[in-house]
PDB file of N, CA and C in Angstrom:
ATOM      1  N   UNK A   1     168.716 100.738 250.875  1.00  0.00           N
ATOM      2  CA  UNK A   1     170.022 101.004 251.451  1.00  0.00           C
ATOM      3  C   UNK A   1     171.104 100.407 250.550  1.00  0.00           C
ATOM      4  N   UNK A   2     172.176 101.409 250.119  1.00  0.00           N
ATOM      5  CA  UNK A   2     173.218 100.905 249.178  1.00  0.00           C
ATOM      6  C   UNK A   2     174.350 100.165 250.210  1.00  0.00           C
ATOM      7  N   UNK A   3     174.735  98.949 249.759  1.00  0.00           N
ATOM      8  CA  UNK A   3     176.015  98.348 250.148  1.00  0.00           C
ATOM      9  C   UNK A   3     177.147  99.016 249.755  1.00  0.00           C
ATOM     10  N   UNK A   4     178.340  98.817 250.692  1.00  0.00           N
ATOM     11  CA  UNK A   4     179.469  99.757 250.408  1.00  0.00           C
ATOM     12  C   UNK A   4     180.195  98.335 250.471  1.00  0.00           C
ATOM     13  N   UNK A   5     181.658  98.099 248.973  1.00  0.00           N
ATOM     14  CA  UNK A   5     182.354  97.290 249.082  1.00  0.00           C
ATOM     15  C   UNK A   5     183.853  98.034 249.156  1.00  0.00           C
ATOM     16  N   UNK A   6     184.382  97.928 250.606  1.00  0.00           N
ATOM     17  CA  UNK A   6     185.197  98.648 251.391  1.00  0.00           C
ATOM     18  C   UNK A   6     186.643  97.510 250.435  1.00  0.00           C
ATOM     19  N   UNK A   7     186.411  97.002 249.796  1.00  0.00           N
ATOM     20  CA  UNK A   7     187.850  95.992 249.125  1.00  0.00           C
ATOM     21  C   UNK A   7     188.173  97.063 247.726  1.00  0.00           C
ATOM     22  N   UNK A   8     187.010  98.135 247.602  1.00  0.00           N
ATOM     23  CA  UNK A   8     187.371  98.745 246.412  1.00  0.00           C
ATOM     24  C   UNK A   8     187.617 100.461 246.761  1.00  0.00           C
ATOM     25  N   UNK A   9     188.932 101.106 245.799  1.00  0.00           N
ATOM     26  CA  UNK A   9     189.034 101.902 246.496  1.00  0.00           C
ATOM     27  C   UNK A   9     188.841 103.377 245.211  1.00  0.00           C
ATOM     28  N   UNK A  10     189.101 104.370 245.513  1.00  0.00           N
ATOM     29  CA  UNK A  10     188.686 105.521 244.464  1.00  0.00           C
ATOM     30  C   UNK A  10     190.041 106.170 244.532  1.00  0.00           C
ATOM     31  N   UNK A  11     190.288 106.974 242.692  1.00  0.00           N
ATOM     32  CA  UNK A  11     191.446 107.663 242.847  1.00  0.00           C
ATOM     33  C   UNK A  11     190.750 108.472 241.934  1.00  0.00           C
ATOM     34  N   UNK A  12     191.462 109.884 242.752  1.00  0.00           N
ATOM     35  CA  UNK A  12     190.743 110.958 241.867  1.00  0.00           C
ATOM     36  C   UNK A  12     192.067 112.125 241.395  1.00  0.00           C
ATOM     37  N   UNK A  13     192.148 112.389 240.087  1.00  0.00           N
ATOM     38  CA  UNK A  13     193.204 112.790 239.436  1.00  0.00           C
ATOM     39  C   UNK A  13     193.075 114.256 239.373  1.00  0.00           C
ATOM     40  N   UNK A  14     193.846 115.239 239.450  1.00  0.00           N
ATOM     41  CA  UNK A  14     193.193 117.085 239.446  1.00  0.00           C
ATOM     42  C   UNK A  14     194.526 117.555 238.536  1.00  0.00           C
ATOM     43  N   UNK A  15     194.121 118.326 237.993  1.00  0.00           N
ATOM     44  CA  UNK A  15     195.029 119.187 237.095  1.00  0.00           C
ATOM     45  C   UNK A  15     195.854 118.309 235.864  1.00  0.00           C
ATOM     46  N   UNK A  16     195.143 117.768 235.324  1.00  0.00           N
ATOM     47  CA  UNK A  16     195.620 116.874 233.936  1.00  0.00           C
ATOM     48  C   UNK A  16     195.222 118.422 232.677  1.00  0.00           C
ATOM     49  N   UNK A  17     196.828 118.115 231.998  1.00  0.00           N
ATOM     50  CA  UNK A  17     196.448 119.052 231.350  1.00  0.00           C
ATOM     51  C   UNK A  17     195.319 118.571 229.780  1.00  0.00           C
ATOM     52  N   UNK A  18     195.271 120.228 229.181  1.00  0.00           N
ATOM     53  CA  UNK A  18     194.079 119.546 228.305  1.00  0.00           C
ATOM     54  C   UNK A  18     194.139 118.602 227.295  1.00  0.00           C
ATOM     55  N   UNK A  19     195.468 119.236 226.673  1.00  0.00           N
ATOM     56  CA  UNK A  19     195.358 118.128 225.679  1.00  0.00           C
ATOM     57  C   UNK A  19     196.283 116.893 225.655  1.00  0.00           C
ATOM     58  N   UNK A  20     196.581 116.714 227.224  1.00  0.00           N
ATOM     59  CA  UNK A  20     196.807 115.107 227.368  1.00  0.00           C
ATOM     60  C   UNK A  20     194.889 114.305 227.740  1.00  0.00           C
ATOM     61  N   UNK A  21     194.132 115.239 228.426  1.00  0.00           N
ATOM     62  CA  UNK A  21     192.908 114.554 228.892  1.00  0.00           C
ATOM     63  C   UNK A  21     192.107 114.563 227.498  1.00  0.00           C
ATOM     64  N   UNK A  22     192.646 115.335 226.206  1.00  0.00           N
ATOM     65  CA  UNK A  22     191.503 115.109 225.252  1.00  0.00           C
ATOM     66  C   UNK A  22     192.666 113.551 224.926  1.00  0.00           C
ATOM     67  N   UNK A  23     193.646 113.595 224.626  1.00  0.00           N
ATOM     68  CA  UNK A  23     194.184 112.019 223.913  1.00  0.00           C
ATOM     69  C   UNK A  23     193.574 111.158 224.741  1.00  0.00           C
ATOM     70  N   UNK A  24     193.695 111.258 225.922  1.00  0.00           N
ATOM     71  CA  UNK A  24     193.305 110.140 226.861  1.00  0.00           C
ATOM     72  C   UNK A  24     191.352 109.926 226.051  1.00  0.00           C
ATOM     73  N   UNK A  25     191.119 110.925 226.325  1.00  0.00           N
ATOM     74  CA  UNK A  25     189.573 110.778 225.735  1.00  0.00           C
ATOM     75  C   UNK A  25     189.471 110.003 224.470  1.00  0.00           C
ATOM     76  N   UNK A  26     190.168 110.333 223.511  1.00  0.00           N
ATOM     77  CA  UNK A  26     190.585 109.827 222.230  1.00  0.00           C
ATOM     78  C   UNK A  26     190.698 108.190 222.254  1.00  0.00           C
ATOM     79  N   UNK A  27     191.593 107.767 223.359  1.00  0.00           N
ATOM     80  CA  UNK A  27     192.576 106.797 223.184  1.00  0.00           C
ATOM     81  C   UNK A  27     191.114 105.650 223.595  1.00  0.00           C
ATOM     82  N   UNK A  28     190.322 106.178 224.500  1.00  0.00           N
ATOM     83  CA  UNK A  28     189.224 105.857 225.481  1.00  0.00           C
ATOM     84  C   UNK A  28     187.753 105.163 223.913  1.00  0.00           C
ATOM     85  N   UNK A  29     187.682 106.347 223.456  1.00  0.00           N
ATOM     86  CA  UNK A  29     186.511 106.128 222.561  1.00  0.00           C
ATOM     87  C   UNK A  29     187.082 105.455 221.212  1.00  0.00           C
ATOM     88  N   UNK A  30     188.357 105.202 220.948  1.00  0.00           N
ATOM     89  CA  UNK A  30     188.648 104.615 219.751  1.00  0.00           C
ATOM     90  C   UNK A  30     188.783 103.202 220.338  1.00  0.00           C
ATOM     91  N   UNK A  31     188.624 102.984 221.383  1.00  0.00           N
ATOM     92  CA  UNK A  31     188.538 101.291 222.048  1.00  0.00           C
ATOM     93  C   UNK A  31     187.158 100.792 222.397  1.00  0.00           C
ATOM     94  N   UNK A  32     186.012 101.957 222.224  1.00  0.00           N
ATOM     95  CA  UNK A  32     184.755 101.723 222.184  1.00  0.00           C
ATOM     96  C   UNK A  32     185.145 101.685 224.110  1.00  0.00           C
ATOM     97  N   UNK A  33     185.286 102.592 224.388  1.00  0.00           N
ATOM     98  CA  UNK A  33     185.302 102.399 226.231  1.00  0.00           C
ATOM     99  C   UNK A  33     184.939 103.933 226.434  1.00  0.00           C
ATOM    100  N   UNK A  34     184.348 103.864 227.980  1.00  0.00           N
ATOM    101  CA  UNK A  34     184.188 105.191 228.524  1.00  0.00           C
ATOM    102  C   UNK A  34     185.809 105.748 228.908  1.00  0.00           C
ATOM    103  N   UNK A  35     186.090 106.962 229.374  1.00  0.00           N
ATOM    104  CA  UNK A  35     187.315 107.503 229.241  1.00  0.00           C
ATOM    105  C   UNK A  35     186.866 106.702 231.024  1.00  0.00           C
ATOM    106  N   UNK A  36     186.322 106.548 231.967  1.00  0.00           N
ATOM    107  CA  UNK A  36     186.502 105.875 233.259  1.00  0.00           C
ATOM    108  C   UNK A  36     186.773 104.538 233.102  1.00  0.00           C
ATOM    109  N   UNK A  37     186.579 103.588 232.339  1.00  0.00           N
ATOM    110  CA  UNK A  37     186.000 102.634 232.139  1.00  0.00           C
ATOM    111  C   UNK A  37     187.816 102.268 231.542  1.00  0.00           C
ATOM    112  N   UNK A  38     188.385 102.894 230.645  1.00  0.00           N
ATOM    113  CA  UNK A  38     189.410 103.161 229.898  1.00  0.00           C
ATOM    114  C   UNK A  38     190.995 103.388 231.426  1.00  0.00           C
ATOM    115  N   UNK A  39     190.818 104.086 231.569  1.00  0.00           N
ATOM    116  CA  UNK A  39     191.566 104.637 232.798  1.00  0.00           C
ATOM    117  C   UNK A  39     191.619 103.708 233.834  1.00  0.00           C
ATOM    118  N   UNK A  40     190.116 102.743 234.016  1.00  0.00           N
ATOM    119  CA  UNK A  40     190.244 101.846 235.594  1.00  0.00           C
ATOM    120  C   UNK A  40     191.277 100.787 234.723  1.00  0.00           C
ATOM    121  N   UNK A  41     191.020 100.195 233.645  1.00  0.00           N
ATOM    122  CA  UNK A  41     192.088  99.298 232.392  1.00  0.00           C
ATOM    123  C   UNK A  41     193.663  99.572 232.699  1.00  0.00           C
ATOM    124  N   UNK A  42     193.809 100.707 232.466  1.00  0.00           N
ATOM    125  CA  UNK A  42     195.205 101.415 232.526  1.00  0.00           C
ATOM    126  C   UNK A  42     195.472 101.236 233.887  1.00  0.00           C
ATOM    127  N   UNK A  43     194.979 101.467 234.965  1.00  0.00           N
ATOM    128  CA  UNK A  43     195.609 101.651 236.347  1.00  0.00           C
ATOM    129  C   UNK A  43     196.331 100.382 236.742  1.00  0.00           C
ATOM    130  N   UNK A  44     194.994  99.232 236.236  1.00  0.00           N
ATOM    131  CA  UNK A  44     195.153  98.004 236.981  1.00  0.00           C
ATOM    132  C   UNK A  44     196.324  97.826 236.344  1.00  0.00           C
ATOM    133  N   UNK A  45     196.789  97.832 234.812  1.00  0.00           N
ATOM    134  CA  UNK A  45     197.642  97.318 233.807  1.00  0.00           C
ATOM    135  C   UNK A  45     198.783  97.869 234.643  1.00  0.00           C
ATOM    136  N   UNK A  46     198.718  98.954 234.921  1.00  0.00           N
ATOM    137  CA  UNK A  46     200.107  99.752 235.478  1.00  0.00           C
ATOM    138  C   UNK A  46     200.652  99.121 236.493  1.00  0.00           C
ATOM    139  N   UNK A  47     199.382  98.700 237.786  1.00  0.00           N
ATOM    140  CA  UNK A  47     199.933  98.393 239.175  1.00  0.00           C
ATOM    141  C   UNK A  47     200.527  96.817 238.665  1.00  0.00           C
ATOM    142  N   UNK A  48     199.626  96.030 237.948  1.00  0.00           N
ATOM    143  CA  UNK A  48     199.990  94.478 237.732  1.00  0.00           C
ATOM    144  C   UNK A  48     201.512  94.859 237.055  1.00  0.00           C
ATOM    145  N   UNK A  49     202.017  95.648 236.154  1.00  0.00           N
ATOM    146  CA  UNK A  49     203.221  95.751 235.700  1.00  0.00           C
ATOM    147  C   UNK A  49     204.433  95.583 236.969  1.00  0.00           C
ATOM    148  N   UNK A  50     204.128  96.100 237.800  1.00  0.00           N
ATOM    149  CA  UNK A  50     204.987  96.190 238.650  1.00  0.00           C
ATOM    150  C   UNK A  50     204.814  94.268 239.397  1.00  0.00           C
ATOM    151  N   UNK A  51     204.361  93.924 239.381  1.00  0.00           N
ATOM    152  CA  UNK A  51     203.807  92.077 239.709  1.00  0.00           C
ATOM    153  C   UNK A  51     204.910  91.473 238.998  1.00  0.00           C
ATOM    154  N   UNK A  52     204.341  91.902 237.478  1.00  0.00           N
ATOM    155  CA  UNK A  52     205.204  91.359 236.842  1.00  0.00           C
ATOM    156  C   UNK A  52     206.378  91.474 236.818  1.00  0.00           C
ATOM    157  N   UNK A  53     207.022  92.420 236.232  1.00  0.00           N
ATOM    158  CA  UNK A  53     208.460  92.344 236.579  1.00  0.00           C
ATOM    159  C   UNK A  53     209.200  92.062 237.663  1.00  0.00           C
ATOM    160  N   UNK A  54     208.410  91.628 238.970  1.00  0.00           N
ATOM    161  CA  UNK A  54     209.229  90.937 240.121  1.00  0.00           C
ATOM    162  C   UNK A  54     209.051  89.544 240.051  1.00  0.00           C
ATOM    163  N   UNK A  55     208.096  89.283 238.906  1.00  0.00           N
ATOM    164  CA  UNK A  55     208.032  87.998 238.602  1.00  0.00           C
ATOM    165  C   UNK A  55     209.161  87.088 238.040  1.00  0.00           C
ATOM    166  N   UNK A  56     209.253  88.184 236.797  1.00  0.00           N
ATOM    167  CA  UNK A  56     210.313  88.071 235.375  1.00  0.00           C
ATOM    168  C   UNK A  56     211.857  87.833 236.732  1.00  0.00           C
ATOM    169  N   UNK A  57     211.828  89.110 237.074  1.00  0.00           N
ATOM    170  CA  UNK A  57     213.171  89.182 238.003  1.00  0.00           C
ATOM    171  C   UNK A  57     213.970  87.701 238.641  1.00  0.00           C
ATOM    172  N   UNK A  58     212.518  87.511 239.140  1.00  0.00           N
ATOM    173  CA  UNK A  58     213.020  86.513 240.036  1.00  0.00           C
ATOM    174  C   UNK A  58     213.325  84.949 239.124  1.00  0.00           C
ATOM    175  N   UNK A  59     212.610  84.988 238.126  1.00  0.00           N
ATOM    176  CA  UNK A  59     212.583  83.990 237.179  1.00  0.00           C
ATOM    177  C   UNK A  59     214.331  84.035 236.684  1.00  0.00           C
ATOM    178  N   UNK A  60     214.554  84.579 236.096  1.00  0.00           N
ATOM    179  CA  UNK A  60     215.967  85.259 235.681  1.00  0.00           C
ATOM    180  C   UNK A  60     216.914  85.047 236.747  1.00  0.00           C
ATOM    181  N   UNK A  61     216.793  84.755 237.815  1.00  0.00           N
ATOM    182  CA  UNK A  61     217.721  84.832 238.950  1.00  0.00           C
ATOM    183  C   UNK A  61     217.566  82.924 239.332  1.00  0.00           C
ATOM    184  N   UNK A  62     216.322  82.740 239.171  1.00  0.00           N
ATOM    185  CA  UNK A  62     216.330  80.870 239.534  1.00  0.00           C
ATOM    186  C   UNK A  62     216.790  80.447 237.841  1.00  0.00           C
ATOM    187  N   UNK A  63     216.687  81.167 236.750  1.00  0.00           N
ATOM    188  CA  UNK A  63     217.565  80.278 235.738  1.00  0.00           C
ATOM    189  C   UNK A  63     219.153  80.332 235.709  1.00  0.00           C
ATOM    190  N   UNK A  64     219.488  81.438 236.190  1.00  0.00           N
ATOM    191  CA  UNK A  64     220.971  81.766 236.268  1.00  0.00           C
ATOM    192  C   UNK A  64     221.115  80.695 237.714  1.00  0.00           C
ATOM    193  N   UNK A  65     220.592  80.847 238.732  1.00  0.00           N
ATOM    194  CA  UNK A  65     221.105  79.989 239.707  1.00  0.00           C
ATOM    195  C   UNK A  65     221.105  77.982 239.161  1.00  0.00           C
ATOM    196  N   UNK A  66     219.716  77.817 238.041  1.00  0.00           N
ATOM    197  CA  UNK A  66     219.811  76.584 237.673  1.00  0.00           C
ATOM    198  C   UNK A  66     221.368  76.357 236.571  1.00  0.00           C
ATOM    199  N   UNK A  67     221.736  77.351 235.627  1.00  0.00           N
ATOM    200  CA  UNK A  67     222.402  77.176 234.903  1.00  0.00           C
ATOM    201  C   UNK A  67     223.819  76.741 235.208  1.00  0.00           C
ATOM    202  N   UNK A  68     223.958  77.398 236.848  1.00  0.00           N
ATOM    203  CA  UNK A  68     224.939  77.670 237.527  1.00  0.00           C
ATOM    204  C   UNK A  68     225.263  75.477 237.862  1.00  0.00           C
ATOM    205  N   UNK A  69     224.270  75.646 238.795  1.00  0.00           N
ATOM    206  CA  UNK A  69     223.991  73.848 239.044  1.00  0.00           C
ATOM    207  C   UNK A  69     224.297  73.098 238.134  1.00  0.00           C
ATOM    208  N   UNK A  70     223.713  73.122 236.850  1.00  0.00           N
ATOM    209  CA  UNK A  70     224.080  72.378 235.576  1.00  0.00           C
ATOM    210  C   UNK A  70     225.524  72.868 235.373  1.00  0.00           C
ATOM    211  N   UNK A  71     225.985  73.413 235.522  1.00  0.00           N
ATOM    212  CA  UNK A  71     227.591  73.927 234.986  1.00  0.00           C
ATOM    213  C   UNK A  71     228.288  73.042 236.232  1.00  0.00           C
ATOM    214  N   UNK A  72     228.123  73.016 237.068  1.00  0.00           N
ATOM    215  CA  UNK A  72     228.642  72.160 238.634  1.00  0.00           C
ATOM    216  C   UNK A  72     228.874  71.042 238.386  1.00  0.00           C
ATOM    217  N   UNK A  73     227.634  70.281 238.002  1.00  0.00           N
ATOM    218  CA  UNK A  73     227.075  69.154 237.612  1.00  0.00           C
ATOM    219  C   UNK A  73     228.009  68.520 236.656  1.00  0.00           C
ATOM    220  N   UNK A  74     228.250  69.072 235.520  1.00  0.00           N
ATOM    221  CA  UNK A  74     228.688  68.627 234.353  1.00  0.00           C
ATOM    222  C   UNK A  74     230.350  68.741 234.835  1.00  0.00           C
ATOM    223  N   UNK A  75     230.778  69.398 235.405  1.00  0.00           N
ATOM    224  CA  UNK A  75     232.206  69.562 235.897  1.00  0.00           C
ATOM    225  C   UNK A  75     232.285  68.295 236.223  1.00  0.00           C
ATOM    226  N   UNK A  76     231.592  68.255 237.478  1.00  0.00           N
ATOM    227  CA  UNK A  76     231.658  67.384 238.509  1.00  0.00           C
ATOM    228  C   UNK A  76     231.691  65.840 237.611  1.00  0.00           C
ATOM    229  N   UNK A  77     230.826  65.695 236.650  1.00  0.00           N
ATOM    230  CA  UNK A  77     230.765  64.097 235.751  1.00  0.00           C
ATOM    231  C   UNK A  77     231.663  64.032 234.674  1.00  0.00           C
ATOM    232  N   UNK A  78     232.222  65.267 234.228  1.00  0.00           N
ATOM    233  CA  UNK A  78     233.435  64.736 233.647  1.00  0.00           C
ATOM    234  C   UNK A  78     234.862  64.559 234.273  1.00  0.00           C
ATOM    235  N   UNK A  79     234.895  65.196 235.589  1.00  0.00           N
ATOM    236  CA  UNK A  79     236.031  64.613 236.484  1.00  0.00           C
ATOM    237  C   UNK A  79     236.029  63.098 237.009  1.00  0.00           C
ATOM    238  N   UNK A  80     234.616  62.546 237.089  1.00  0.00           N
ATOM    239  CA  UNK A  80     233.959  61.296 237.892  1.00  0.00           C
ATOM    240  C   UNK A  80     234.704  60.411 236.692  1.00  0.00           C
ATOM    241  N   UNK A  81     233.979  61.104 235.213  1.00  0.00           N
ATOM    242  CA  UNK A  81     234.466  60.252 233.614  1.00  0.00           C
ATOM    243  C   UNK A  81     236.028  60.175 233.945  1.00  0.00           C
ATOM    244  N   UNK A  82     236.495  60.967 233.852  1.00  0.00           N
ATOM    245  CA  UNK A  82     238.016  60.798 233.495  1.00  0.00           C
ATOM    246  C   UNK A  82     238.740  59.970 234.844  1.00  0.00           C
ATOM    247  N   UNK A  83     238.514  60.210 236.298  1.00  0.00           N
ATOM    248  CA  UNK A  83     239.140  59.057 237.404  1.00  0.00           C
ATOM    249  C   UNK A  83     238.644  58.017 236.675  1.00  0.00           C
ATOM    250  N   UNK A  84     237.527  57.362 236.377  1.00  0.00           N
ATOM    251  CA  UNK A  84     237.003  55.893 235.335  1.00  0.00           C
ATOM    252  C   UNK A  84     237.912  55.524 234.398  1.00  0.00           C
ATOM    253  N   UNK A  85     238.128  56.605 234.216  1.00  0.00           N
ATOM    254  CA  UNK A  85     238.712  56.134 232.590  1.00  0.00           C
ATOM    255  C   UNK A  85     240.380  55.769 233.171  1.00  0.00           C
ATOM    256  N   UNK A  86     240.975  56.512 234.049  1.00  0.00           N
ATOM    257  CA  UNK A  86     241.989  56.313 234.876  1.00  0.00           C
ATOM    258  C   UNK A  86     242.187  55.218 235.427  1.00  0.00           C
ATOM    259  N   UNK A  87     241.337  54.839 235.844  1.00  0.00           N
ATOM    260  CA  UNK A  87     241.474  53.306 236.860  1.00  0.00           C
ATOM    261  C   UNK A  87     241.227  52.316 235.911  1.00  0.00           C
ATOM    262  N   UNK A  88     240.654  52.300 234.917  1.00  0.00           N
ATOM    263  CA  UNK A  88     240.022  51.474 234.080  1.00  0.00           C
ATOM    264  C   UNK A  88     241.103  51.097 233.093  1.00  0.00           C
ATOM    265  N   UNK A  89     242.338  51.956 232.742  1.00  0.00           N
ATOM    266  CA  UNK A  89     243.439  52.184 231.937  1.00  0.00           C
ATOM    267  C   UNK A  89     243.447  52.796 230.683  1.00  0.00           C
ATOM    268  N   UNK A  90     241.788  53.594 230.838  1.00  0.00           N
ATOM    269  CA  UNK A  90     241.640  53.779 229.380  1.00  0.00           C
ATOM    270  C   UNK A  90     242.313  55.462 228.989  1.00  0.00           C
ATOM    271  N   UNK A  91     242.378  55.314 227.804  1.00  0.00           N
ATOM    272  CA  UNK A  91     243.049  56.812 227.704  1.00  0.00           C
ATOM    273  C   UNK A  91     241.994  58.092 226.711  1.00  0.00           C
ATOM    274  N   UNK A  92     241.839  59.027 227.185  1.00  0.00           N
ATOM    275  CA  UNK A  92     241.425  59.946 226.569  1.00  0.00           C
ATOM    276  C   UNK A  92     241.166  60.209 224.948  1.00  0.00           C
TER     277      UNK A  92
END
């Protein structure tokens, strides 16, 4: 009796024309891969692409929000510097 692993799923492609399915074949055997074997590579690469770039996204959005903080920050300690330097009598 064969086990069925229900976490894995099947996609089946119809009407690829020919001579995109011979490159694909091409692209498949010049990597030493079956053209299935080649294609399951590509899918995963495709779906993880989309991972990634919400990765990148969000990365890009917490450095602009850190850069933002550091720009605050630095305002904020050279106003703190200069009341010091004010009370202190010193001059610029």
């Amino acid at each position: 009796m064969t086990q069925r692993n229900d976490s894995l799923c099947e996609i089946h492609i119809r009407r690829i024309p020919k001579e995109k399915l011979i490159r694909l074949k091409r692209q498949a055997k010049n990597q030493g891969k079956t053209l299935q074997d080649f294609m399951y590579e590509q899918t995963l690469r495709l779906a993880d692409g989309e991972e990634i770039v919400a990765v990148q996204y969000k990365m890009l959005e917490q450095q602009s929000q850190l850069a933002q903080i550091i720009q605050a920050n630095t305002e904020a300690l050279l106003a703190q510097e200069t009341r010091w330097r004010a009370l202190l009598g010193e001059e610029e």
